[in-house]
N, C-alpha and C. Protein backbone atom coordinates (compact mmCIF):
# COMPACT_ATOMS: atom_id res chain seq x y z
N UNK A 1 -8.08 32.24 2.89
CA UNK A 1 -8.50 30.99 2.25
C UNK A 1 -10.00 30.81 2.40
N UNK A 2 -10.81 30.02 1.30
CA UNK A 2 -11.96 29.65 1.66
C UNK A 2 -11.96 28.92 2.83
N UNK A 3 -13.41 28.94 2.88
CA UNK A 3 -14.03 27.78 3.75
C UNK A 3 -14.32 26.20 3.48
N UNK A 4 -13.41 25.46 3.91
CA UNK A 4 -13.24 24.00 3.34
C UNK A 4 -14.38 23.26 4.47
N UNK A 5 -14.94 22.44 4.24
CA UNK A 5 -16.04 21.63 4.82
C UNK A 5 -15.35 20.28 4.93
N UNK A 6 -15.64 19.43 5.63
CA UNK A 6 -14.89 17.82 5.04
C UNK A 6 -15.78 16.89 6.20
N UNK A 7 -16.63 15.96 5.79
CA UNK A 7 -17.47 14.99 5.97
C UNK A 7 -16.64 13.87 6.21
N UNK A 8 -16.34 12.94 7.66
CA UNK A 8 -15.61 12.55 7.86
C UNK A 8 -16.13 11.35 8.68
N UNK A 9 -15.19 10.45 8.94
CA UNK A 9 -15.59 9.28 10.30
C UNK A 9 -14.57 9.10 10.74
N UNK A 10 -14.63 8.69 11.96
CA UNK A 10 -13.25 8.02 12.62
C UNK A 10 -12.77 6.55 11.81
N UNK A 11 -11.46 6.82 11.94
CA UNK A 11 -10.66 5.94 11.49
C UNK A 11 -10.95 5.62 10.14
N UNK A 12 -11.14 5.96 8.99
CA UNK A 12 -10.91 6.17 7.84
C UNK A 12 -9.81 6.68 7.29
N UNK A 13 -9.14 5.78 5.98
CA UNK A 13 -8.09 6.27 5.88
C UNK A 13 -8.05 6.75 5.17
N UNK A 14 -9.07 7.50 3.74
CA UNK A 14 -9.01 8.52 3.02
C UNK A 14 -8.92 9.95 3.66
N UNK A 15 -10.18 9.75 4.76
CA UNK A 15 -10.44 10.97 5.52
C UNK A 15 -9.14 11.46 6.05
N UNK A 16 -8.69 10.71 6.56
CA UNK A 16 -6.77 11.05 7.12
C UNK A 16 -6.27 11.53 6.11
N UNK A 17 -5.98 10.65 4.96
CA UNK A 17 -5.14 11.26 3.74
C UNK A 17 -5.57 12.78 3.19
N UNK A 18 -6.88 12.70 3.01
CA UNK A 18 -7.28 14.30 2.49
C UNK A 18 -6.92 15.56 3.18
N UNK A 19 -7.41 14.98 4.91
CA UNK A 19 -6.80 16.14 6.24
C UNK A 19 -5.51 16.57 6.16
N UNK A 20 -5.33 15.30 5.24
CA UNK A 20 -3.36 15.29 5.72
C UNK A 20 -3.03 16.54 4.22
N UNK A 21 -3.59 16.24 3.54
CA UNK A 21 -3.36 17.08 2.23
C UNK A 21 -3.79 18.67 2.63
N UNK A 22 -5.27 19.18 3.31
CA UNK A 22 -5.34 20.22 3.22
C UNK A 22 -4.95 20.89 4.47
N UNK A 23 -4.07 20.11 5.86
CA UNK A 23 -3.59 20.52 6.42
C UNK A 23 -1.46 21.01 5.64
N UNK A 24 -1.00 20.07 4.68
CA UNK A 24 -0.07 20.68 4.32
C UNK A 24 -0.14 21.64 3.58
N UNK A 25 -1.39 21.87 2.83
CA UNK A 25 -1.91 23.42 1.96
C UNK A 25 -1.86 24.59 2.93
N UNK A 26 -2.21 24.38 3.80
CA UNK A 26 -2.24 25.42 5.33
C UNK A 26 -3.44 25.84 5.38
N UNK A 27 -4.69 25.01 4.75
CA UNK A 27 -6.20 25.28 4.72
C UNK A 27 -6.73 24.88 5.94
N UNK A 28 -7.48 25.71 6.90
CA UNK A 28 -8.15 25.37 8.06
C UNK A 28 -9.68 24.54 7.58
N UNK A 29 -9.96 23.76 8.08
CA UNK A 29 -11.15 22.98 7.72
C UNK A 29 -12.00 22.83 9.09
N UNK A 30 -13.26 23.18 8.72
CA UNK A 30 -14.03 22.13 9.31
C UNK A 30 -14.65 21.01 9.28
N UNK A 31 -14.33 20.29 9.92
CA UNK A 31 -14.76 18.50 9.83
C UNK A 31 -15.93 18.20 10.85
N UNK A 32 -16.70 17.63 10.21
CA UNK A 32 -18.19 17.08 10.48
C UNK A 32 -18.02 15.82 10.42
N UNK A 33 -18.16 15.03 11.22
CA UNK A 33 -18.06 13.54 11.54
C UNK A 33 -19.27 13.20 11.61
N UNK A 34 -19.35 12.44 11.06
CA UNK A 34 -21.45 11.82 10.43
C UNK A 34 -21.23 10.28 10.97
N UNK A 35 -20.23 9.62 11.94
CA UNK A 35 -20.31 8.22 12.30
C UNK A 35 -21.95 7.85 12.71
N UNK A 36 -21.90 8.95 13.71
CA UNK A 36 -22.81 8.52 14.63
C UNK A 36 -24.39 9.51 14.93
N UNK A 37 -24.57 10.09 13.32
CA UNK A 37 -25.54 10.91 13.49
C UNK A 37 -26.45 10.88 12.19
N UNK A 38 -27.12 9.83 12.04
CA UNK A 38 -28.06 9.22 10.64
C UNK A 38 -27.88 10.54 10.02
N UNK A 39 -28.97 11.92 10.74
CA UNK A 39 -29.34 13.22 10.29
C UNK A 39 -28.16 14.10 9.24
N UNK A 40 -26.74 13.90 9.93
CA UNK A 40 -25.60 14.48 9.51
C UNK A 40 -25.35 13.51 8.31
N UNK A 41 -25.42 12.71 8.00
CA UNK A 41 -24.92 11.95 7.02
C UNK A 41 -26.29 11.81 6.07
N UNK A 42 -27.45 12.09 6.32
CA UNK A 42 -28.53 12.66 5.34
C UNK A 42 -28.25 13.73 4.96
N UNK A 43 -27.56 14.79 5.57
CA UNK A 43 -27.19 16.39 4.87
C UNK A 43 -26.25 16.11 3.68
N UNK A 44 -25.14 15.73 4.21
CA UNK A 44 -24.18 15.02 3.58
C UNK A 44 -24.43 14.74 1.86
N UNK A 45 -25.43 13.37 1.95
CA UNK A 45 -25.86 12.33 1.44
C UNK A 45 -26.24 13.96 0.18
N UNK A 46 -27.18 14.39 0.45
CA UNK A 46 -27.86 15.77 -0.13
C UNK A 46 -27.01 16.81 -0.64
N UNK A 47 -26.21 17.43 0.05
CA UNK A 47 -25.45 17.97 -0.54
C UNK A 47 -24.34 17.88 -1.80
N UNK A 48 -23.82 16.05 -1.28
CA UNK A 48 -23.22 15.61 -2.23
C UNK A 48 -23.87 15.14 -3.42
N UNK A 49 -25.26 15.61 -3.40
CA UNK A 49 -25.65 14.93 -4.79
C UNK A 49 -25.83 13.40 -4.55
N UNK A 50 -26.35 12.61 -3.85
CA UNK A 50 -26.49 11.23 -3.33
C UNK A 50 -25.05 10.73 -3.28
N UNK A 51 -23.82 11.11 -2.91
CA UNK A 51 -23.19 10.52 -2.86
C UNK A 51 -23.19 10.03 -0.91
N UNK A 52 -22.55 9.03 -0.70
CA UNK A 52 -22.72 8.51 0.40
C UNK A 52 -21.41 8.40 1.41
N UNK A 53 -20.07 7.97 0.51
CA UNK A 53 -18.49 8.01 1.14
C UNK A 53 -18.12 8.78 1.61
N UNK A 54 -17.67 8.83 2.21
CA UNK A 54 -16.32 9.83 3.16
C UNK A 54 -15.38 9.73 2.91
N UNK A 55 -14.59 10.34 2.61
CA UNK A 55 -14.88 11.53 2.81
C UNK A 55 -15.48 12.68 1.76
N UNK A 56 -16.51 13.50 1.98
CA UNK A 56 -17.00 14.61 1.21
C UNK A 56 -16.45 15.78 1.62
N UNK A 57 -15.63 16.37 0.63
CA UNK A 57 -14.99 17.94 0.71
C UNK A 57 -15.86 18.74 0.22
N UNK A 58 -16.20 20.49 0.45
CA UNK A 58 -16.73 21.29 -0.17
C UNK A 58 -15.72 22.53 0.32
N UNK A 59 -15.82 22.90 -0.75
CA UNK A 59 -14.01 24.33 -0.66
C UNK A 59 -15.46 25.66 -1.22
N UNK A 60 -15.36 26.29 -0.33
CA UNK A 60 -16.24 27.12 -0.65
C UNK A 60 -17.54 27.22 -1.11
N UNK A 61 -18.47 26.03 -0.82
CA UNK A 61 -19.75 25.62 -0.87
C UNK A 61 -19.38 24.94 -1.82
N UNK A 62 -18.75 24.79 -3.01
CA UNK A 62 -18.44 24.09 -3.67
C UNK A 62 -18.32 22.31 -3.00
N UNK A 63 -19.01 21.41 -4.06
CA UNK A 63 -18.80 20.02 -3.30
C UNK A 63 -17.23 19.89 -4.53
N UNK A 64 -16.07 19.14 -3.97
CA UNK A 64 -15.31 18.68 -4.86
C UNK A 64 -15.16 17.45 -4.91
N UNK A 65 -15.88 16.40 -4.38
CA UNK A 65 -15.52 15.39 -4.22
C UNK A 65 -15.23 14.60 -2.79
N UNK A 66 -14.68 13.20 -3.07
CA UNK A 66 -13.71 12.69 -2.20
C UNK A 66 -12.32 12.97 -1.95
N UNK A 67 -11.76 12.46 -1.56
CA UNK A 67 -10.16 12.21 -0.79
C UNK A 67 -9.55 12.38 -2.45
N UNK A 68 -9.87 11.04 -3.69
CA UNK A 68 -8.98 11.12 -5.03
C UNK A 68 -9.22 12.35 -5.51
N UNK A 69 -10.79 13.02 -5.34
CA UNK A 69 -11.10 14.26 -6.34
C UNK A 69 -10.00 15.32 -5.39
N UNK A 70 -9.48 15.01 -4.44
CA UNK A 70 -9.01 16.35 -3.76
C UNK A 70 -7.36 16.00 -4.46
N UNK A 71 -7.02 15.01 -4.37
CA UNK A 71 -5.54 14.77 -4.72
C UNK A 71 -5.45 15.08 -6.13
N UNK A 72 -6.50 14.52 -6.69
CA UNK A 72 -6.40 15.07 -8.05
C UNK A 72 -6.31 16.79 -8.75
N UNK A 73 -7.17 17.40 -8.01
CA UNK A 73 -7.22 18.51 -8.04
C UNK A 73 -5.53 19.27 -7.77
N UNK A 74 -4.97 18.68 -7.18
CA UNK A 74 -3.53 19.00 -6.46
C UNK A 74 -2.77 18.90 -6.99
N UNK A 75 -2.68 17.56 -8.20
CA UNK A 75 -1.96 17.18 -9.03
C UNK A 75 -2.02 17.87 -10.26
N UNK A 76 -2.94 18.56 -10.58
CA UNK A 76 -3.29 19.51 -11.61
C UNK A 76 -3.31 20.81 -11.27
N UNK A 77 -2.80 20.96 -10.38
CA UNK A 77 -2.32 22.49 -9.90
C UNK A 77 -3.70 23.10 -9.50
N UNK A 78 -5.03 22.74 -9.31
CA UNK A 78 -5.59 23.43 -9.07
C UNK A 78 -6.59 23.87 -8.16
N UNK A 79 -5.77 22.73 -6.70
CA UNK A 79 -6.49 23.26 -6.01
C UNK A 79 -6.30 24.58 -5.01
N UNK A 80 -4.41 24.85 -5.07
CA UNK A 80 -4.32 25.95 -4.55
C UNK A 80 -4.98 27.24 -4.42
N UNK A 81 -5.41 27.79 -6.42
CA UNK A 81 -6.14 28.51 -6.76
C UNK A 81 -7.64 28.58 -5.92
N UNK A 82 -8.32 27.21 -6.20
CA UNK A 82 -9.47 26.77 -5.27
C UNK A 82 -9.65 27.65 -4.32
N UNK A 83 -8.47 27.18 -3.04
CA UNK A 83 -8.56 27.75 -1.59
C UNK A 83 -8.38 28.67 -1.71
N UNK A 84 -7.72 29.49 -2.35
CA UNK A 84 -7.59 30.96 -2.40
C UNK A 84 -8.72 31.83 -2.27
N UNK A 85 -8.66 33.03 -1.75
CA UNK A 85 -9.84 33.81 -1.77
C UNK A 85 -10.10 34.46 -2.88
């Protein structure tokens, strides 16, 4: 599987919902928690194209969005393909 990225904070409940999605895909992620680190949530901020919410996914450097862009993707069959290598 790719490499999934996911921009996160405590206690958010998208961030849960999305984890919860690409942990039932069987996608290993790394999660970057930007609560408490201005710098991390300026990368973020940049990468996503000024976006600012959390959660921010990127599936193979690819940015896809938030938590809906990930469900959506799922619902259209396509994010399996995505994670795939």
């Amino acid at each position: 599987m790719k490499t999934v990225e996911i921009y996160t904070t405590p206690y958010c409940p998208y961030c849960i919902a999305a984890k919860r999605l690409l942990t039932k895909k069987g996608a290993a992620f790394h999660e970057i928690d930007v609560s408490r680190d201005p710098a991390l949530r300026q990368a973020m901020t940049q990468r996503a194209n000024g976006l600012r919410t959390v959660p921010q996914i990127f599936i193979g450097g690819t940015h896809v969005g938030g938590c809906d862009d990930l469900h959506a993707l799922d619902y259209d069959h396509a994010l399996d393909p995505m994670l795939a290598d």
